[in-house]
Protein backbone atom coordinates (compact mmCIF):
# COMPACT_ATOMS: atom_id res chain seq x y z
CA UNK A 1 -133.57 -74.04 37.36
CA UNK A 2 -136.95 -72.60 38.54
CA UNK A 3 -136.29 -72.47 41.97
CA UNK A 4 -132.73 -70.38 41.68
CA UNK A 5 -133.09 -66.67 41.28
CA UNK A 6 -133.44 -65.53 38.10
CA UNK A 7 -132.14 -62.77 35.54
CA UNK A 8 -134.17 -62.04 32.75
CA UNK A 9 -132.72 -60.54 29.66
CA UNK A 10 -133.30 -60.27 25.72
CA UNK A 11 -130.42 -62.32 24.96
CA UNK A 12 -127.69 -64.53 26.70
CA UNK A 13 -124.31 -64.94 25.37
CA UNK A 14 -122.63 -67.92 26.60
CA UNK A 15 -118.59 -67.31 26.54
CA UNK A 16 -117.13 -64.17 26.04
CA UNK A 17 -114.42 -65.41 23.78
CA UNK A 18 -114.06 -63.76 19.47
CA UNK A 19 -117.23 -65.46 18.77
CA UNK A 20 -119.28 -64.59 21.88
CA UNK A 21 -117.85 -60.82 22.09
CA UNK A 22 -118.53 -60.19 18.37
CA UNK A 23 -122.25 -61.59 19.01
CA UNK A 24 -122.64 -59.27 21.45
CA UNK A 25 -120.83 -56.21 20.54
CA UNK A 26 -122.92 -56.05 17.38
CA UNK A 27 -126.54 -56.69 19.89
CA UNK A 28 -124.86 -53.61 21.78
CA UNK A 29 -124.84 -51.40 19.31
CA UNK A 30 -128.52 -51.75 18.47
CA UNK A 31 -129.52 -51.46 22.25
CA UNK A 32 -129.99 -55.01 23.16
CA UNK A 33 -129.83 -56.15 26.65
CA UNK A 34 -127.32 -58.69 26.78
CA UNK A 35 -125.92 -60.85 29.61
CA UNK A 36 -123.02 -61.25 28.67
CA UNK A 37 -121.73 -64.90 31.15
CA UNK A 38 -117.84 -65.93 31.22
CA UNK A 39 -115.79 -67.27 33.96
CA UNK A 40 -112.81 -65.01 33.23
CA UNK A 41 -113.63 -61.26 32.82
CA UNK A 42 -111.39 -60.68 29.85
CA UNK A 43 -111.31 -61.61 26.61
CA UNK A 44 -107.59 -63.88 25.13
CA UNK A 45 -106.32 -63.32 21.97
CA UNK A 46 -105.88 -66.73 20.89
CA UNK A 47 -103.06 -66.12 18.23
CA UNK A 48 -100.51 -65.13 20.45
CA UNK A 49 -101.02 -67.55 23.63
CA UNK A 50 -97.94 -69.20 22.69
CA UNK A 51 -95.80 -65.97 22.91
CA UNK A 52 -96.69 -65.92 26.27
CA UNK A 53 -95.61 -69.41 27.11
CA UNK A 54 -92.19 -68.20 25.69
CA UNK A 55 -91.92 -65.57 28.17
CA UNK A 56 -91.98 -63.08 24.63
CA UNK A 57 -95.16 -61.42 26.04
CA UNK A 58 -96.88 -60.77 28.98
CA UNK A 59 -100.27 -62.61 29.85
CA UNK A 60 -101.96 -59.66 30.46
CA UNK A 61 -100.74 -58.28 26.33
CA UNK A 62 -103.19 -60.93 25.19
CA UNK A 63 -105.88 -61.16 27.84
CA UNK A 64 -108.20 -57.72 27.21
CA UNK A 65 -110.45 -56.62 30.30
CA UNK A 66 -114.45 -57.61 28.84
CA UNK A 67 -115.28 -53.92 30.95
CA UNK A 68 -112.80 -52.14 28.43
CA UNK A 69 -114.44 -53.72 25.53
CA UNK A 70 -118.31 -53.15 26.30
CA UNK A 71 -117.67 -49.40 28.12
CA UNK A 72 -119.54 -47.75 25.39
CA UNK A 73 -122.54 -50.39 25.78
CA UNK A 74 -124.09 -49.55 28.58
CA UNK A 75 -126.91 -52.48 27.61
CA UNK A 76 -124.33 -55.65 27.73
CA UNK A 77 -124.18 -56.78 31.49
CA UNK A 78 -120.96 -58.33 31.75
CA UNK A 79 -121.78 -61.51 34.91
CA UNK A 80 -118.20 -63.43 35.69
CA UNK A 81 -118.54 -66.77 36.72
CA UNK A 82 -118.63 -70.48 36.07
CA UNK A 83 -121.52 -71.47 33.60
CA UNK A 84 -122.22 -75.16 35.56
CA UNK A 85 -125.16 -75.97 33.50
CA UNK A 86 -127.61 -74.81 29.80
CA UNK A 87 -130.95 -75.26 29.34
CA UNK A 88 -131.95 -74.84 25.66
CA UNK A 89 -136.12 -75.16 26.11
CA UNK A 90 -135.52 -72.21 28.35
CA UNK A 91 -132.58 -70.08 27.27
CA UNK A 92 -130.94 -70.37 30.35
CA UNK A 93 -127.72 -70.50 31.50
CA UNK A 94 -126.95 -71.62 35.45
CA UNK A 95 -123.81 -70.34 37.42
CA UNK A 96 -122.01 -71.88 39.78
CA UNK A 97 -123.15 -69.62 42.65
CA UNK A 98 -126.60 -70.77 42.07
CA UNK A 99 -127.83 -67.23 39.59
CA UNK A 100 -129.88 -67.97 36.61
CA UNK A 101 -129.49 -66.11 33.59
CA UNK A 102 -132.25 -66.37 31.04
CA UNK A 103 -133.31 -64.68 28.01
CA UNK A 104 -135.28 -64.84 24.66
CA UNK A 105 -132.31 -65.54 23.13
CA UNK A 106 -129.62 -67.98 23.76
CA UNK A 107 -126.11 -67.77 22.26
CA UNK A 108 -123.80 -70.50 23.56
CA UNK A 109 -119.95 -69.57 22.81
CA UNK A 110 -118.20 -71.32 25.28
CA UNK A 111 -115.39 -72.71 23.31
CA UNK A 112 -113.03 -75.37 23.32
CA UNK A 113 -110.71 -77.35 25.42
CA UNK A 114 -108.16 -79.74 25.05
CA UNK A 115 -108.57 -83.27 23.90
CA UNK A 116 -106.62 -85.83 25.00
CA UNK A 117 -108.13 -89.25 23.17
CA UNK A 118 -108.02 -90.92 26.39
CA UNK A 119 -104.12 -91.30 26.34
CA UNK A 120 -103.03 -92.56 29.82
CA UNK A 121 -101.00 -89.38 31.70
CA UNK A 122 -101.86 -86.72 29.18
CA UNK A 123 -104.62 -84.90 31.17
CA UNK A 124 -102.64 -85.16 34.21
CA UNK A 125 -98.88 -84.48 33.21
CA UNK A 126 -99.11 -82.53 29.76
CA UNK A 127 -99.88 -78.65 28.84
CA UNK A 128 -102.36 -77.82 26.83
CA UNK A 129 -102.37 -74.48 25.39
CA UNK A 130 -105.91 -72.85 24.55
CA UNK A 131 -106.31 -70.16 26.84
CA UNK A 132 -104.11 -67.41 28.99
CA UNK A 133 -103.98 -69.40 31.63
CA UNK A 134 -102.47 -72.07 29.82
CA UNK A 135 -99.83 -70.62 28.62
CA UNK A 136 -98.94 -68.72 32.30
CA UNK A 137 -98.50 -72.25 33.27
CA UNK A 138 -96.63 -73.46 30.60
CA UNK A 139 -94.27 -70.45 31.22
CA UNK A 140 -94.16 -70.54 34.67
CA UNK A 141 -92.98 -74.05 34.45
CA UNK A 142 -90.68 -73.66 32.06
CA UNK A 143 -89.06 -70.60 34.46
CA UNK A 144 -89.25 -72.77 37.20
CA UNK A 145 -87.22 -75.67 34.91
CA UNK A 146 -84.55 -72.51 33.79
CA UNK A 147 -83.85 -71.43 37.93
CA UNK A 148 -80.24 -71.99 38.32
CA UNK A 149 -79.14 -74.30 41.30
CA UNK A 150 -76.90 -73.06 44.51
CA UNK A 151 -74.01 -72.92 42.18
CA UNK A 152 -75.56 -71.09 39.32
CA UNK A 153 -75.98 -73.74 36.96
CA UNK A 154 -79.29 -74.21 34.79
CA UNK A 155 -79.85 -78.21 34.06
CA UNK A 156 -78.61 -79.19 30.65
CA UNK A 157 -82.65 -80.85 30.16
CA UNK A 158 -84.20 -77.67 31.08
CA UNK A 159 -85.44 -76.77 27.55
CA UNK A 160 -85.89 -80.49 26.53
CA UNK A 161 -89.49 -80.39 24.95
CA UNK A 162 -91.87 -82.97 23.56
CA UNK A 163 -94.79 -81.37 21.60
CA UNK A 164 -97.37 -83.04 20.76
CA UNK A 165 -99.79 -82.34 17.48
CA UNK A 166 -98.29 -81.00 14.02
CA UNK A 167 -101.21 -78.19 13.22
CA UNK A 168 -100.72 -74.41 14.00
CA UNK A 169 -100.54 -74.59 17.68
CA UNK A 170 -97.58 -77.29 17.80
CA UNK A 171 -95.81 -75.65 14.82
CA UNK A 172 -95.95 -72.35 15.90
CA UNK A 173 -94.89 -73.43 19.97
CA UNK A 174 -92.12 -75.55 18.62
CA UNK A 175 -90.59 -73.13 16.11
CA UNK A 176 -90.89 -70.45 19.63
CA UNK A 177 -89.60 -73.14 21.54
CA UNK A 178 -86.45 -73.73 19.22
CA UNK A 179 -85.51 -70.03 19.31
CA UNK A 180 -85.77 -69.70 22.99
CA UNK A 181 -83.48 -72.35 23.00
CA UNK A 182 -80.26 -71.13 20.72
CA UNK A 183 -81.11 -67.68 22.73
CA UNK A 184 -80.65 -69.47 26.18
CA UNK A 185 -76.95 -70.92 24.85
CA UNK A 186 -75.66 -67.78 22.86
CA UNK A 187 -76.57 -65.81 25.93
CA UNK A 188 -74.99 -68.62 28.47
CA UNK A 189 -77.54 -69.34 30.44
CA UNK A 190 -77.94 -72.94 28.90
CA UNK A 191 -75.11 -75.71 28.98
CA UNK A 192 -76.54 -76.78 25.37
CA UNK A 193 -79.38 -75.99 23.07
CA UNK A 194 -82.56 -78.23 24.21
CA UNK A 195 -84.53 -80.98 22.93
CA UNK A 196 -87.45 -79.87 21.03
CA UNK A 197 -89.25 -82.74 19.22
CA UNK A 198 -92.25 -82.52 17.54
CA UNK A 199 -94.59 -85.43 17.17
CA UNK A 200 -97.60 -86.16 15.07
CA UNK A 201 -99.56 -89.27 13.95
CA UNK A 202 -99.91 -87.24 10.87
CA UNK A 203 -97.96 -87.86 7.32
CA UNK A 204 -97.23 -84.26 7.48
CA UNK A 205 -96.99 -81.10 9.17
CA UNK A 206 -99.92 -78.51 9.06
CA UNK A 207 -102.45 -81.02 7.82
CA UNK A 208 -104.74 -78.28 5.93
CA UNK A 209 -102.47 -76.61 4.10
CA UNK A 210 -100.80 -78.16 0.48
CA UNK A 211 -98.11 -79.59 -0.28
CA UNK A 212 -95.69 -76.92 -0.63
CA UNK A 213 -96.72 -75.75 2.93
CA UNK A 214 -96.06 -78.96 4.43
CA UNK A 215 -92.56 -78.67 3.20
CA UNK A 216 -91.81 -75.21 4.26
CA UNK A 217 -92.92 -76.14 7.76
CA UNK A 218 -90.63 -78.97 7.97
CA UNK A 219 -87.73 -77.25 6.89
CA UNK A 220 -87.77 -74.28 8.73
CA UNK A 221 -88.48 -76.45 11.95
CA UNK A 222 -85.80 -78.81 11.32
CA UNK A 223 -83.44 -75.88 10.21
CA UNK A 224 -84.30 -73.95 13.62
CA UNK A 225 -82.87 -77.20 15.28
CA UNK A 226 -86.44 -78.90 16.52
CA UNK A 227 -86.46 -82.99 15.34
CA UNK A 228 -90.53 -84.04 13.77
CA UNK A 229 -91.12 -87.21 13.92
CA UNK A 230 -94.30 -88.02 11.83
CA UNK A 231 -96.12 -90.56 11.80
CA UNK A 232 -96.37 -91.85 15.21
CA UNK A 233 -98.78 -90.91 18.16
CA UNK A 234 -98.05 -90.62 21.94
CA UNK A 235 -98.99 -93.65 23.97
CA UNK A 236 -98.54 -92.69 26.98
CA UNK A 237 -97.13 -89.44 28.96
CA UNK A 238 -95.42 -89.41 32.56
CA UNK A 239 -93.82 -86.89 34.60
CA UNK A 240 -90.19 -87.59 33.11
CA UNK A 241 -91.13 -88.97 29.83
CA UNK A 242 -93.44 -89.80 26.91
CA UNK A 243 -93.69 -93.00 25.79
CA UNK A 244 -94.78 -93.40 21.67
CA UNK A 245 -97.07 -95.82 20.57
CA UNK A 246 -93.82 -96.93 18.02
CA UNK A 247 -91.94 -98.09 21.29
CA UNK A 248 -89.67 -95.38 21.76
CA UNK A 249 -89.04 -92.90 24.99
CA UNK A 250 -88.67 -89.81 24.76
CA UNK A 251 -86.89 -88.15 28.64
CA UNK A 252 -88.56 -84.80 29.14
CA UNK A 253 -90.54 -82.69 32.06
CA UNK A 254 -92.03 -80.80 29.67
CA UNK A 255 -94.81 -81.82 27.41
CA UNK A 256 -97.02 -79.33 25.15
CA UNK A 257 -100.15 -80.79 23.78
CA UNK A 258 -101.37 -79.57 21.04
CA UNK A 259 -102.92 -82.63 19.89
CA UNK A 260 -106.99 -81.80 19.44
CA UNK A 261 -109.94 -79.61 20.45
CA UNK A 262 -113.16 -80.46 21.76
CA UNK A 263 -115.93 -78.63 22.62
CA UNK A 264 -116.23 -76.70 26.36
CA UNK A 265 -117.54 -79.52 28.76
CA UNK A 266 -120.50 -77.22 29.78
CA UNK A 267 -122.46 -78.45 27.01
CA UNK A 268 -121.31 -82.04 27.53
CA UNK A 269 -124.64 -83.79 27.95
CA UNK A 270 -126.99 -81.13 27.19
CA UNK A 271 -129.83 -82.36 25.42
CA UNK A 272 -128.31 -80.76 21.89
CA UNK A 273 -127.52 -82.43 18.51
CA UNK A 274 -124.33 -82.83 18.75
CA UNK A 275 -120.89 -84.22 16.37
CA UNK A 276 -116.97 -84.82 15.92
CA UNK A 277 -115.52 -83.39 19.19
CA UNK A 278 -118.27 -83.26 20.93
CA UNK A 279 -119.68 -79.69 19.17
CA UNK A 280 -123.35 -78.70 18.87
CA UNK A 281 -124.50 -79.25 15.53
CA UNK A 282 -126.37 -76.27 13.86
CA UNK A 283 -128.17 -75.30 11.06
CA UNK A 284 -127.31 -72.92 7.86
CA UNK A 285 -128.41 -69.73 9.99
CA UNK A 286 -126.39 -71.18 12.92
CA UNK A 287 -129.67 -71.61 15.16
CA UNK A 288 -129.46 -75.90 16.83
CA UNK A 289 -132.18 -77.47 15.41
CA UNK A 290 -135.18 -77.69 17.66
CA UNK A 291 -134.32 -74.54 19.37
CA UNK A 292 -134.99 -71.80 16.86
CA UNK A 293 -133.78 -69.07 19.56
CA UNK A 294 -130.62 -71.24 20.49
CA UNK A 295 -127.56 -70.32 18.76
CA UNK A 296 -123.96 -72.10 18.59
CA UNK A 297 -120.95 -70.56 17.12
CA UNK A 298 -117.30 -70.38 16.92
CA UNK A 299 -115.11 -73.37 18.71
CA UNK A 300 -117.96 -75.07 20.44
CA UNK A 301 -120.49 -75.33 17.14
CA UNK A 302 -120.05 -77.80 13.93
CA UNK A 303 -120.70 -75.09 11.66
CA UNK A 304 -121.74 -76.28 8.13
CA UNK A 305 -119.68 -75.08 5.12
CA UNK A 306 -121.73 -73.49 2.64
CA UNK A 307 -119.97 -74.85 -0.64
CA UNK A 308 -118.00 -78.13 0.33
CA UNK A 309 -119.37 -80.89 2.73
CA UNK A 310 -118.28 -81.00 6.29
CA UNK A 311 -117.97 -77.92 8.62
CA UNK A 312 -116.02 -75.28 8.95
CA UNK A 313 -112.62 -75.60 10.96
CA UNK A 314 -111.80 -73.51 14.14
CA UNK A 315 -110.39 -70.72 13.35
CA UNK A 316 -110.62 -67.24 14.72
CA UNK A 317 -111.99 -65.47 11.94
CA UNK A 318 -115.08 -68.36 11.52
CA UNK A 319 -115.84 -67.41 15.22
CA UNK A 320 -115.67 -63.65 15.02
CA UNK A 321 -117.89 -63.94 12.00
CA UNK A 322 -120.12 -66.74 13.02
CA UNK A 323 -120.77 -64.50 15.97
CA UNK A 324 -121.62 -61.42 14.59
CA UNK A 325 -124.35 -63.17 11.94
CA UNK A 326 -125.95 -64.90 14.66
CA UNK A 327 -126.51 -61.66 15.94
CA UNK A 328 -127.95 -60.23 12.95
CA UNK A 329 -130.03 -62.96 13.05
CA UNK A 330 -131.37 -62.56 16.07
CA UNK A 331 -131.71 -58.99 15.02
CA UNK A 332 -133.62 -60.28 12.38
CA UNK A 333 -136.23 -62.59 14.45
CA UNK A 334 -136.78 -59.92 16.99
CA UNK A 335 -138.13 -57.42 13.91
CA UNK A 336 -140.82 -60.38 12.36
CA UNK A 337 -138.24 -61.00 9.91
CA UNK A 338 -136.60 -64.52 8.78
CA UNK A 339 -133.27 -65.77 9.53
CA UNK A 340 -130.51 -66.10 6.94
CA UNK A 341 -128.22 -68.38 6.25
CA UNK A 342 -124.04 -68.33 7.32
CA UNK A 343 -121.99 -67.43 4.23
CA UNK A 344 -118.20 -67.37 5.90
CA UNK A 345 -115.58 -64.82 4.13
CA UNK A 346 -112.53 -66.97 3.61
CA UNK A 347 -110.00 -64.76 4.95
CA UNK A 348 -107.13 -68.11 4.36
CA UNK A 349 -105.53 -70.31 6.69
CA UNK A 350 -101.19 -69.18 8.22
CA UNK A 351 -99.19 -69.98 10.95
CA UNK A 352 -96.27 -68.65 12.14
CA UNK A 353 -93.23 -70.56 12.53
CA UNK A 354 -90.87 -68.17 14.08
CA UNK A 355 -89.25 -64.50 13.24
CA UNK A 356 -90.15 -63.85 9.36
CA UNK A 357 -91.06 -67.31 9.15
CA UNK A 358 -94.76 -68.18 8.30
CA UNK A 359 -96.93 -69.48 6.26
CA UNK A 360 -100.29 -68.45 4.31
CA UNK A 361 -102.40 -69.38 1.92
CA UNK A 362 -105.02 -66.86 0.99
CA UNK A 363 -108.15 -66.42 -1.64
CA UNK A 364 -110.42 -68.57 -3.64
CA UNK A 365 -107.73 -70.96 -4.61
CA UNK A 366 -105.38 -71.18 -1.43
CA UNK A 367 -102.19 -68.92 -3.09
CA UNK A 368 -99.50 -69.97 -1.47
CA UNK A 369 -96.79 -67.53 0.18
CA UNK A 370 -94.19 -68.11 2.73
CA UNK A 371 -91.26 -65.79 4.52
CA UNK A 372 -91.80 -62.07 5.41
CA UNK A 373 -94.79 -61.84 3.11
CA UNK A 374 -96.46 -64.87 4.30
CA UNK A 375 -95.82 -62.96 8.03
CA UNK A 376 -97.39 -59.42 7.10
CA UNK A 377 -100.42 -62.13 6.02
CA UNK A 378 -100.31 -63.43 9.28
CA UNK A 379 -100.35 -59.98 10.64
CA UNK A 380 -102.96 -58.36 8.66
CA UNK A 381 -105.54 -60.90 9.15
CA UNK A 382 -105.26 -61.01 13.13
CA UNK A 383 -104.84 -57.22 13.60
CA UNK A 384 -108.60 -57.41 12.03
CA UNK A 385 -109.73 -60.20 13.82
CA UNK A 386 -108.43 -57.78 17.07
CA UNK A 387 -110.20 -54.71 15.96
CA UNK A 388 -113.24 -56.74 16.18
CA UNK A 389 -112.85 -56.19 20.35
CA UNK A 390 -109.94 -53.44 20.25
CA UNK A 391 -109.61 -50.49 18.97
CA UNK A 392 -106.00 -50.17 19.22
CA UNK A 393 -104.81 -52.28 16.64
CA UNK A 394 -101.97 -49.58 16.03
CA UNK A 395 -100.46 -51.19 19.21
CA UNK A 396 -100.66 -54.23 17.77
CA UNK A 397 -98.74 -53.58 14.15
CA UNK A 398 -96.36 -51.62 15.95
CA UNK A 399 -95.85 -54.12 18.60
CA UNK A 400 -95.67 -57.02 15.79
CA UNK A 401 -93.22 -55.22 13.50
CA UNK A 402 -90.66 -54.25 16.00
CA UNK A 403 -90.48 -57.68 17.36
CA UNK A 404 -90.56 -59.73 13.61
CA UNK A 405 -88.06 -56.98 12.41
CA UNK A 406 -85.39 -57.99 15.21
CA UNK A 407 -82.17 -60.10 13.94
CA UNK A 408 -81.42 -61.19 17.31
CA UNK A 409 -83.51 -64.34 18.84
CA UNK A 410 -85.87 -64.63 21.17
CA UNK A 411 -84.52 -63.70 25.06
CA UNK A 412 -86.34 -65.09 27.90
CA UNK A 413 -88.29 -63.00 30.86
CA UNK A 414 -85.51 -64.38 33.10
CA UNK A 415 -83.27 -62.04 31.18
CA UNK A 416 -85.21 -59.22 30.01
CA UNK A 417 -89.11 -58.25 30.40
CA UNK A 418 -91.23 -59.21 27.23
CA UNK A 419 -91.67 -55.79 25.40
CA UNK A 420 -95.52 -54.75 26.50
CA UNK A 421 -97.84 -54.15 23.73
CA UNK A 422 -98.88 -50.24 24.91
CA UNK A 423 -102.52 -50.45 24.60
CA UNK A 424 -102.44 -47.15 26.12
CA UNK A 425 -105.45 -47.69 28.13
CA UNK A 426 -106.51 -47.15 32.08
CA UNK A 427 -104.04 -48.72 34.15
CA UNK A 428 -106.95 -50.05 36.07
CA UNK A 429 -107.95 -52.09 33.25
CA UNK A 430 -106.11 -55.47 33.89
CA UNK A 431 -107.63 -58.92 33.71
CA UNK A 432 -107.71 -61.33 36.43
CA UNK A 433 -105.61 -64.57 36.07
CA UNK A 434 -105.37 -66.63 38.43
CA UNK A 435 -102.74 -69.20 37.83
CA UNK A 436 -101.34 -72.64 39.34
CA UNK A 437 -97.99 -74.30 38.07
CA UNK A 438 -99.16 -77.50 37.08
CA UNK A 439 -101.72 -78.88 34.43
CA UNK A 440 -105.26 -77.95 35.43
CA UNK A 441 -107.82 -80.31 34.28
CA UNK A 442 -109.99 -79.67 31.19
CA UNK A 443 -112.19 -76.63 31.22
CA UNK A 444 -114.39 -74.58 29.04
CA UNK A 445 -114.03 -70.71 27.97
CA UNK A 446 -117.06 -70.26 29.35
């Protein structure tokens, strides 16, 4: 990288996703230069990406402009573009234009992508949904599926689904996906309801939770007409069908993967320590060992759990937090003083499942709640892990309550525009997203 120009800086932050913003938010305020490199110039709230492949909100409700988030820190530099390469020994990060960025400091926050387990089709055919412009595709597909022909007529296998993976993500896209489709045939616009199966190799539905979570899942999906078939992987995924590794078909031109996450393929064969899904392994204080001044965190990091055995999973509030301490810890180093270990505040595990349906398990010991309460949960906990970046969570609750509150289900943007959440902030301030309609290949955040 010496022969590229070259940025110098206290610290790099490598992704400018919960983890990576929190990281350097916190820097900010103590008047720390940061670079601050990402190849999209906003930040996506993760939570609601599959609201947006729904057509409930718009992509730009859940994509906020970095610019907005750092105006009052004038020391975070803010440099779009593709991270192509990291160097740990030197804290650098190269860009696909040919810039270095190097600093003291490195924090690498790039993320996660799909994972696919090698299954023939499913990189080329499927949609993943971990990022905005995942689920503008996914959308903009399914739109392009709902277009009525010459004679006005929407195909009766528009809304015919296959989604694949039985954590939050699948859950909460096929319990979306089954209300879009009784909306589509009470308003008309759909000959019959669609096909929306839900398929994991899994015994049971949101893996993580207990028992009486598994259940609840189950029954609201199967009572909001999607079919869950457990117990049985995809083999294979075409254009026009998915074929499952129990011999069956399934017809459908629309495939949602939900299946896995691996780590952003920038740090795929960097000289790191590295784990299950490809993540950079870290120490207690989240530094890599061997690189003292390297940081990992959030999606792209196998964060250790400070009680139990393993790591922690990949969630949004471990990378919001994860973020900020490695930032007090490099806080820490640059005053003399040692670096402490992670201690993670478990704020619980929910998903939502569809108006008023969710559910949550919360404290020490995992309480269990489900139905309206387990939603205002839900609610709580992600208008905090937004006011980490936003300062308008008032938006948010009002945004969330009026839509959760509604009897009526879900109505598509080819009927009525998605209610906007009003952030009430410079009209300039919109993110860029550039979009295709058909499954782009795996990428990083970063």
């Amino acid at each position: 990288m010496t022969d590229a120009p070259v940025a110098d800086t206290d610290v790099v932050v490598l992704g400018g996703g919960l983890a990576g913003v929190a990281c350097a938010l916190r820097l900010g305020d103590e008047g720390v230069r940061v670079s601050l490199v990402d190849r999209n110039d906003y930040h996506q709230f993760q939570p609601l990406l599959y609201q947006v492949a729904t057509s409930q909100l718009p992509a730009e409700d859940v994509a906020r402009p970095h610019r907005s988030i750092f105006r009052a820190h004038p020391t975070v530099e803010l440099r779009s573009g593709e991270a192509t390469r990291v160097d740990p020994p030197t804290r650098s990060v190269l860009l696909a234009g040919g810039d270095v960025v190097r600093g003291t400091h490195l924090v690498i926050a790039a993320g996660g992508r799909a994972e696919f387990f090698g299954v023939p089709g499913a990189a080329e055919h499927a949609y993943p949904l971990y990022s905005v412009e995942d689920a503008e595709r996914l959308r903009l597909h399914l739109q392009d599926l709902l277009a009525p022909d010459g004679a006005g007529q929407r195909p009766e296998d528009a809304l015919d689904v296959v989604v694949v993976g039985g954590g939050p993500t699948g859950v909460e896209v096929a319990g979306a996906l089954a209300e879009l489709a009784d909306a589509l045939v009470q308003l008309g616009e759909l000959p019959r309801r669609g096909r929306i199966v839900l398929v994991d190799r899994g015994a049971t539905l949101l893996g993580a939770f207990s028992e009486k979570s598994h259940a609840y899942a189950l029954h609201r999906l199967t009572k909001q007409g999607a079919e869950v078939r457990l117990g049985t992987g995809v083999a294979a995924v075409h254009p026009d069908r998915v074929e499952l590794d129990d011999g069956s078909v399934l017809p459908t031109r629309t495939v949602v993967w939900g299946g896995g996450e691996s780590a952003a393929g920038v740090v795929a064969g960097v000289d790191l320590p590295s784990g299950r899904g490809g993540r950079v392994d870290v120490g207690p204080d989240l530094a890599v060992v061997g690189h003292p001044q390297v940081y990992a965190v959030g999606d792209v990091a196998n964060i250790p759990a400070a009680v139990d055995p393993g790591v922690l999973p990949q969630l949004g509030s471990v990378a919001q937090q994860s973020g900020r301490w490695a930032a007090e810890n490099i806080l820490r180093d640059r005053a003399g003083q040692p670096t402490r270990p992670f201690h993670y505040k478990d704020k619980g595990i929910m998903a939502m499942i569809g108006r008023n349906a969710a559910v949550a398990e919360v404290g020490r010991h995992r309480h269990q709640v489900d139905g309206p309460v387990a939603f205002a949960a839900w609610l709580g906990v992600h208008a905090m892990l937004l006011s980490g970046s936003h300062s308008r969570t008032d938006a948010f609750l009002s945004w969330a309550w009026d839509y959760f509150d509604r009897d009526h289900a879900a109505v598509v943007e080819s009927s009525t525009t998605p209610r906007r959440i009003a952030w009430g902030d410079d009209e300039a301030d919109l993110p860029t997203i550039a979009v295709g309609r058909t499954p782009a290949a795996p990428a990083g955040s970063a």
